[in-house]
C-alpha atoms as a PDB file:
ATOM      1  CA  UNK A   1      10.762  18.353   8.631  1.00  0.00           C
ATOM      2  CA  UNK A   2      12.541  15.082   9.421  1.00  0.00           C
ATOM      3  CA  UNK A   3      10.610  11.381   9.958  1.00  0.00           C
ATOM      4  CA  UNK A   4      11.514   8.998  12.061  1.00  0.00           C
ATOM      5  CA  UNK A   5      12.612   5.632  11.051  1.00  0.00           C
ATOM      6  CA  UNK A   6       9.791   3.373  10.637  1.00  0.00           C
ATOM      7  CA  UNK A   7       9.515   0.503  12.451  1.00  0.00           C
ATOM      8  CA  UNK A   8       8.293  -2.964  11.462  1.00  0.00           C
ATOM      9  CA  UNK A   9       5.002  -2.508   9.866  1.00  0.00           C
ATOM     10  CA  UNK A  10       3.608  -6.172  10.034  1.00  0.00           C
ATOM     11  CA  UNK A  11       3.362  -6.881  13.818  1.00  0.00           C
ATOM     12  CA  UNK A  12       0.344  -9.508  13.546  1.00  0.00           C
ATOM     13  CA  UNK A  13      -1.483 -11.240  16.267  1.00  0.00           C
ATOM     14  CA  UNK A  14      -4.720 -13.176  15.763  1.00  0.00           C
ATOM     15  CA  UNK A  15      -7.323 -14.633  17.515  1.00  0.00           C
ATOM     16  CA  UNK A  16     -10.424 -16.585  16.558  1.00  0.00           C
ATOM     17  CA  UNK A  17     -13.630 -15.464  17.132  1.00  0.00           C
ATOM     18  CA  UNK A  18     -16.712 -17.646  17.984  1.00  0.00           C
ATOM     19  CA  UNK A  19     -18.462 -16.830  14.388  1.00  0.00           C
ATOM     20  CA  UNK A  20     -15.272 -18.700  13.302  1.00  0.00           C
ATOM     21  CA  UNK A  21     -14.007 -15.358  11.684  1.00  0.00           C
ATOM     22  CA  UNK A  22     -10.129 -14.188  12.265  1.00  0.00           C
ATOM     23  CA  UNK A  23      -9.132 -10.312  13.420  1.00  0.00           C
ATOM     24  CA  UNK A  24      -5.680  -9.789  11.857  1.00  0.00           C
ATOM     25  CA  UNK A  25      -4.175  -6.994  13.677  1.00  0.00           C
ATOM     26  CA  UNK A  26      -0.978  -5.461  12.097  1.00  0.00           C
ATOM     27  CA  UNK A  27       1.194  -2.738  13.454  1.00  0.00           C
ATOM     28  CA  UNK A  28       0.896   0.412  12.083  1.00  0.00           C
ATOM     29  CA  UNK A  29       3.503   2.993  11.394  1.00  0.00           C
ATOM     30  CA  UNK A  30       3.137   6.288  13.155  1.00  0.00           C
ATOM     31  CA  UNK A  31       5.042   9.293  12.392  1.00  0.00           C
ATOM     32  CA  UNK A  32       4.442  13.110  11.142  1.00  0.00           C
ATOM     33  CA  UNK A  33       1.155  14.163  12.444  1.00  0.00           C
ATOM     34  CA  UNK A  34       0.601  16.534  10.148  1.00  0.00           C
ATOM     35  CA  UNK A  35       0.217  13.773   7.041  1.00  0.00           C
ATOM     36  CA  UNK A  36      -3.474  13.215   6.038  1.00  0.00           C
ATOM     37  CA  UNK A  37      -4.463   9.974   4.722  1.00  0.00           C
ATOM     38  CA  UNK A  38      -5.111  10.249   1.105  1.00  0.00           C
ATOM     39  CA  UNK A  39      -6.915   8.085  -1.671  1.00  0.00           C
ATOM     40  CA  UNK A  40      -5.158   7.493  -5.089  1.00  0.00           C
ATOM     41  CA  UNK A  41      -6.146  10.051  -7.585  1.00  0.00           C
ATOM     42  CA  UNK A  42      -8.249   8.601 -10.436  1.00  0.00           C
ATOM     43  CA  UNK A  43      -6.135   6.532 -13.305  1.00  0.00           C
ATOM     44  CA  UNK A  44      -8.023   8.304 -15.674  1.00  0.00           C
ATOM     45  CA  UNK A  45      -5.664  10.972 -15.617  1.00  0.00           C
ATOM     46  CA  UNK A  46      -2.615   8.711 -16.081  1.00  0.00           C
ATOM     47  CA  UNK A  47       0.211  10.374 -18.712  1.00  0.00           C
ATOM     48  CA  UNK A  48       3.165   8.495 -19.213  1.00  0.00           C
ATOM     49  CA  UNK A  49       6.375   9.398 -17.743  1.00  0.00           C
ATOM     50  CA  UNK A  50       9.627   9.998 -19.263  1.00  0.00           C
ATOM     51  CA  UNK A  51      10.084   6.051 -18.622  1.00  0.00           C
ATOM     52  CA  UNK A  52       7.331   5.559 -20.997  1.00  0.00           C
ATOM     53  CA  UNK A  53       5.379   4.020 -18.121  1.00  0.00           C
ATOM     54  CA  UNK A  54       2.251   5.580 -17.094  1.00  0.00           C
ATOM     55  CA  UNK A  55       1.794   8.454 -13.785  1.00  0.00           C
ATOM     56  CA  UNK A  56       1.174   7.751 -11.023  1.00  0.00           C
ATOM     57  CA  UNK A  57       0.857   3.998 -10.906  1.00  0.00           C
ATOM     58  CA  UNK A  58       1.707   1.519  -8.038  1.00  0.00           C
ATOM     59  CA  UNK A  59       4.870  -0.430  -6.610  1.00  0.00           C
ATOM     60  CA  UNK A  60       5.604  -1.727  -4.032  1.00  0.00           C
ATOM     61  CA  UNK A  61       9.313  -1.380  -1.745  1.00  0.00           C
ATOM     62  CA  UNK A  62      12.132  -3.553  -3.030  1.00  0.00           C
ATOM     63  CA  UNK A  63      14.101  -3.921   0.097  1.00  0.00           C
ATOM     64  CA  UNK A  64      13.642  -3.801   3.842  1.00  0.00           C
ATOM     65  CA  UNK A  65      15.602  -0.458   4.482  1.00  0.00           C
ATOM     66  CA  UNK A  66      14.782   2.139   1.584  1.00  0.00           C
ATOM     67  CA  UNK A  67      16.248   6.074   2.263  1.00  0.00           C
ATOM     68  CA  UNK A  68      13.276   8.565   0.897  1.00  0.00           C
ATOM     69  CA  UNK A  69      15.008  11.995   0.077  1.00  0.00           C
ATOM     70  CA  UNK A  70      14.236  15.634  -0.246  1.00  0.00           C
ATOM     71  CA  UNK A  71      15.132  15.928  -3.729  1.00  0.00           C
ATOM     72  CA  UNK A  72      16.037  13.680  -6.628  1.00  0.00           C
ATOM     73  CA  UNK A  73      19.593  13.188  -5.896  1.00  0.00           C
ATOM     74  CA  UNK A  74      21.811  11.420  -3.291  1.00  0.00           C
ATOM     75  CA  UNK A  75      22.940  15.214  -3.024  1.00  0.00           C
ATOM     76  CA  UNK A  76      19.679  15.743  -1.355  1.00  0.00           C
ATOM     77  CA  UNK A  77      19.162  14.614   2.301  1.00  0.00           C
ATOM     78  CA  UNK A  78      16.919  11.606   3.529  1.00  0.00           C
ATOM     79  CA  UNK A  79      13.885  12.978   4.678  1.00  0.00           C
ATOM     80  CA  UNK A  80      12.955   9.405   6.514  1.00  0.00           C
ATOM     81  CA  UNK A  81      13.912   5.679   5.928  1.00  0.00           C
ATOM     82  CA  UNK A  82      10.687   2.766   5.556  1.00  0.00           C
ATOM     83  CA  UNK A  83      11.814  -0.103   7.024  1.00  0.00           C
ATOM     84  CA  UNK A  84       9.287  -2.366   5.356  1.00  0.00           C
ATOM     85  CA  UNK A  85      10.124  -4.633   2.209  1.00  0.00           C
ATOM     86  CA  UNK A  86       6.594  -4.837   0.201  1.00  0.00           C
ATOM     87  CA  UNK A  87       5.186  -1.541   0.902  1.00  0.00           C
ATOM     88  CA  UNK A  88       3.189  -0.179  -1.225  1.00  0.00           C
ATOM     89  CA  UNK A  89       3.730   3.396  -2.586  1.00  0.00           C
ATOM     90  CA  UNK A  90       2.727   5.390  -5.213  1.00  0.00           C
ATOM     91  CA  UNK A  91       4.423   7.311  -8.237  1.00  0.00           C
ATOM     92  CA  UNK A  92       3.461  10.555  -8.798  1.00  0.00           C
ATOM     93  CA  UNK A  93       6.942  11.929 -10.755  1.00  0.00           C
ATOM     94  CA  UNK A  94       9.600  11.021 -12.842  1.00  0.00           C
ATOM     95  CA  UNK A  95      13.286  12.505 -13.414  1.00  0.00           C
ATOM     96  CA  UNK A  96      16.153  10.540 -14.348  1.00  0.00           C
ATOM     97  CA  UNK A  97      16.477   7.542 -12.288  1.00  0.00           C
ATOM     98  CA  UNK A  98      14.657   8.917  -9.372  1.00  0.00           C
ATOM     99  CA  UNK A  99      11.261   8.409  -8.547  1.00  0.00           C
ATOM    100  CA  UNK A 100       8.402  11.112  -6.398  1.00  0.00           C
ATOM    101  CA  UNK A 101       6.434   8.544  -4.455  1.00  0.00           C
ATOM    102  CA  UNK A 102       3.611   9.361  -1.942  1.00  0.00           C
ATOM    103  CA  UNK A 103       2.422   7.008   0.581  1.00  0.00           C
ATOM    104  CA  UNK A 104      -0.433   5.953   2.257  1.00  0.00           C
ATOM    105  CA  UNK A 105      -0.522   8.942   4.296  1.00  0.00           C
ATOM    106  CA  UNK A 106       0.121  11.499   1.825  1.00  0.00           C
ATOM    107  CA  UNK A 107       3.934  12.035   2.864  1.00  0.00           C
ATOM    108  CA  UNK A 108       5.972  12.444  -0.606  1.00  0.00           C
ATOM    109  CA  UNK A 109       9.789  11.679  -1.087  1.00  0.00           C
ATOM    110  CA  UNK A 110      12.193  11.118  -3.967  1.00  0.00           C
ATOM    111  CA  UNK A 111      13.310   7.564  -4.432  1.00  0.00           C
ATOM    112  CA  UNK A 112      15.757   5.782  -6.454  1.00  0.00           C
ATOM    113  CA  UNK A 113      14.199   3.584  -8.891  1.00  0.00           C
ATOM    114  CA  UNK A 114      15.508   0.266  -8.168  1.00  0.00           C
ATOM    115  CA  UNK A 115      14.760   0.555  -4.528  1.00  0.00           C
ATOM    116  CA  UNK A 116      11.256   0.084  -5.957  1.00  0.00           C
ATOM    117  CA  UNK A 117       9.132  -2.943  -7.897  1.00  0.00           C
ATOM    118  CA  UNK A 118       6.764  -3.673  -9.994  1.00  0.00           C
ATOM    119  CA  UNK A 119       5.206  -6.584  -7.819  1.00  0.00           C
ATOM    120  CA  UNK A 120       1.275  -5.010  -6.500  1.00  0.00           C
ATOM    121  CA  UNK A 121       0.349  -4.589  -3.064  1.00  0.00           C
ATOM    122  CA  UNK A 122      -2.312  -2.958  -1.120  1.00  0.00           C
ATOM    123  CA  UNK A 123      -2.906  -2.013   2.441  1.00  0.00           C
ATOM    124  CA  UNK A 124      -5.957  -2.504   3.741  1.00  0.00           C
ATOM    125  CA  UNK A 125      -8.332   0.827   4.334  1.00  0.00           C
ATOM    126  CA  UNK A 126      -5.470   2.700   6.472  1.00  0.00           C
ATOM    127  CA  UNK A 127      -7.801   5.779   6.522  1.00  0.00           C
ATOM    128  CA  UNK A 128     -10.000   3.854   9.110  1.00  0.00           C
ATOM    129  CA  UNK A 129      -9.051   3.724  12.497  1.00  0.00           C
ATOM    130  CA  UNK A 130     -10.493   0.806  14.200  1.00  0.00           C
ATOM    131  CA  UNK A 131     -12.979  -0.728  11.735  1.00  0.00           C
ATOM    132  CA  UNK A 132     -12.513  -4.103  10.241  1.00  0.00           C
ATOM    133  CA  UNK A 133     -12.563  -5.108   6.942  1.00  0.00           C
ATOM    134  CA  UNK A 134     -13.937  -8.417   5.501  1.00  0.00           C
ATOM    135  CA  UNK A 135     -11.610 -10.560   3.648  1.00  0.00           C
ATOM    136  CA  UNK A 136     -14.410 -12.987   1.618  1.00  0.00           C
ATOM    137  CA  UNK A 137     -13.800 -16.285  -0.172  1.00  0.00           C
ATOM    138  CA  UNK A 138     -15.238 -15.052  -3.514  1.00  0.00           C
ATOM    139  CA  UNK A 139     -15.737 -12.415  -5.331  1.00  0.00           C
ATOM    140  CA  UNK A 140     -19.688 -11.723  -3.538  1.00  0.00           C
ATOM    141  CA  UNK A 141     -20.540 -10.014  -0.712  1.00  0.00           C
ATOM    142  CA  UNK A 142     -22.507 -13.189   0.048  1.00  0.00           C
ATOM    143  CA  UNK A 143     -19.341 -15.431   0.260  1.00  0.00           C
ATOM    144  CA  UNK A 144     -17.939 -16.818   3.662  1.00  0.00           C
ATOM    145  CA  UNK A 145     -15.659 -14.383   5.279  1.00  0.00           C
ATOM    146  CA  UNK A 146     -12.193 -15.860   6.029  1.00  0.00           C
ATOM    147  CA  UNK A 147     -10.696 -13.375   8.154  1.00  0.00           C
ATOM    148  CA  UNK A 148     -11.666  -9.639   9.274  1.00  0.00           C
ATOM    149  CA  UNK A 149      -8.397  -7.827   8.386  1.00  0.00           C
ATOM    150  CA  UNK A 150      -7.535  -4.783  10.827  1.00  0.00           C
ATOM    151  CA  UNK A 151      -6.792  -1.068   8.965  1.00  0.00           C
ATOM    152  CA  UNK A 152      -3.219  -1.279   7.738  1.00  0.00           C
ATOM    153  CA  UNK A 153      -3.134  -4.711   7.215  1.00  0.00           C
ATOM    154  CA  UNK A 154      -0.944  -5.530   3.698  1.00  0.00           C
ATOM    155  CA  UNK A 155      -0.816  -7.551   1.351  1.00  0.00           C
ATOM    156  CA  UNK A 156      -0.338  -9.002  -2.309  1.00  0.00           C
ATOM    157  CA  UNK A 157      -2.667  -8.313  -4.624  1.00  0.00           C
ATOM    158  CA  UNK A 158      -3.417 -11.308  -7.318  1.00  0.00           C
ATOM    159  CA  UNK A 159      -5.654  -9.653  -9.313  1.00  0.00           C
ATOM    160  CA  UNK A 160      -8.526  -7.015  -9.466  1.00  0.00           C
ATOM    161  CA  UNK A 161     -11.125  -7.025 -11.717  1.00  0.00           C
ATOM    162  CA  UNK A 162     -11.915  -3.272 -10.792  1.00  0.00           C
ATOM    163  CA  UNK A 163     -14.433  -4.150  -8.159  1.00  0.00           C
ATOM    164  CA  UNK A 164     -13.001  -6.988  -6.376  1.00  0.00           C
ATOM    165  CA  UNK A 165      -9.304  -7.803  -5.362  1.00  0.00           C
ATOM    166  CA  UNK A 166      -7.931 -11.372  -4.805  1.00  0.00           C
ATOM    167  CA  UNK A 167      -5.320 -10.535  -2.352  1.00  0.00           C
ATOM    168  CA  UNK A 168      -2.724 -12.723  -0.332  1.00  0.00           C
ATOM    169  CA  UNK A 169      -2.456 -11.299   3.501  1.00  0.00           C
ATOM    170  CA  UNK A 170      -0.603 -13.412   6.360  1.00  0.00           C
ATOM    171  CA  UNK A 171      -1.329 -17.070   4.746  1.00  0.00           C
ATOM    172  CA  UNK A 172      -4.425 -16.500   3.763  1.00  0.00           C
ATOM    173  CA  UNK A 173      -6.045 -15.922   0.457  1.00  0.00           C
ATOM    174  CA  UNK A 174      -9.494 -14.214  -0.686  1.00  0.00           C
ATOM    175  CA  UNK A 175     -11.808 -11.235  -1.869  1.00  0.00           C
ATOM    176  CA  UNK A 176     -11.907  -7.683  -0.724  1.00  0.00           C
ATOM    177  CA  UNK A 177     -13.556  -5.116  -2.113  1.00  0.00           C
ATOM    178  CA  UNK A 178     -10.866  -3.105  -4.495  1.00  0.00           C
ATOM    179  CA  UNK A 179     -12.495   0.547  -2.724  1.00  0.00           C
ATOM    180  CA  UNK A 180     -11.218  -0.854   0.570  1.00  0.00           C
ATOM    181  CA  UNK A 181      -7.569  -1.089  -0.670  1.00  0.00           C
ATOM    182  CA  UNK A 182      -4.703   2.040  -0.879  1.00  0.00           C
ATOM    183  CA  UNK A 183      -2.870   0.420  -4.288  1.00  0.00           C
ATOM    184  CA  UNK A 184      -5.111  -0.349  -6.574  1.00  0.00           C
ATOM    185  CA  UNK A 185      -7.255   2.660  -8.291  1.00  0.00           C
ATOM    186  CA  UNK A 186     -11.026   2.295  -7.805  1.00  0.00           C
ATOM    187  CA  UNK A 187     -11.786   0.223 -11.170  1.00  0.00           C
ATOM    188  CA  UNK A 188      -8.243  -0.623 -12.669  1.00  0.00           C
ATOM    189  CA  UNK A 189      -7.925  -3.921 -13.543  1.00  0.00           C
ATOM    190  CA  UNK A 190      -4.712  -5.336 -12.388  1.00  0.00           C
ATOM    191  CA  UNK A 191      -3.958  -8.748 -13.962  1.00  0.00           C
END
């Protein structure tokens, strides 16, 4: 089953709101129907890989046009294409120099390693479909809210201390709650 090409993920508009709050709305891919929306499994089942690193872990999209393939080979065909640098995906298998990665949605694919890096991001509850999501100044659910970010919105993640996540979305930096977020597991620590 072929996907199409994914278009720009990060179409943002904002507008302020009289509480003095932002809504962040980003532009969400849509393709295969079929692909549920899936949390991460649990890290507590992590083994390492043949690349001594642990499975499945987080990283994010090295460049802005990566080809996702059947199989691990360029022998294999490309499935689909993401068009987004920064995206984050997750590993779920090793072999060779190729890389099983599942996304947000739950759609798999074979990718060559360096097409992918280390560097942490997170999108922003994309199982929701209209609900916003508070981005806080601190690390308290009693902290000023900076900006309500729209499902789908991503980011960089700074840090999480397994609860909270200091993330970096569209200029703007603060708290949200590290359950809310597709690439961090629910209490990893990510320094």
């Amino acid at each position: 089953m072929a996907r199409p090409l994914v278009s720009a993920l990060v179409a943002l508009s904002c507008f302020a709101v009289a509480a003095g709050g932002l809504y962040w709305t980003f532009g969400k891919k849509h393709h295969d129907t079929n692909a549920e929306v899936t949390g991460s499994i649990d890290p507590i089942t992590n083994t390492l890989g043949p690349s001594g690193l642990p499975i499945p872990r987080f990283v994010s999209l090295k460049a802005e046009k990566v080809n996702v393939r059947k199989g691990p080979s360029s022998d294999h065909d490309v499935a689909w294409v993401y068009q987004v640098k920064g995206l984050p995906v997750e590993i779920i298998a090793e072999f060779e120099t190729w890389r099983r990665i599942r996304d947000s949605e739950g759609t798999e694919g074979w990718i060559l390693q360096n097409m992918l890096a280390g560097k942490r991001n997170a999108l922003v509850e994309p199982w929701k479909k209209t609900e916003l999501t508070p981005l806080y100044s601190s690390a308290n659910l009693q902290s000023a809210w900076l900006a309500n970010l729209a499902p789908g919105a991503f980011g960089e993640i700074a840090s999480c201390d397994g609860q909270w996540c200091d993330v970096k979305i569209s200029g703007f930096r603060g708290y949200v709650q590290q359950e809310k977020l597709w690439g961090a597991y629910p209490g990893e620590v990510v320094n």
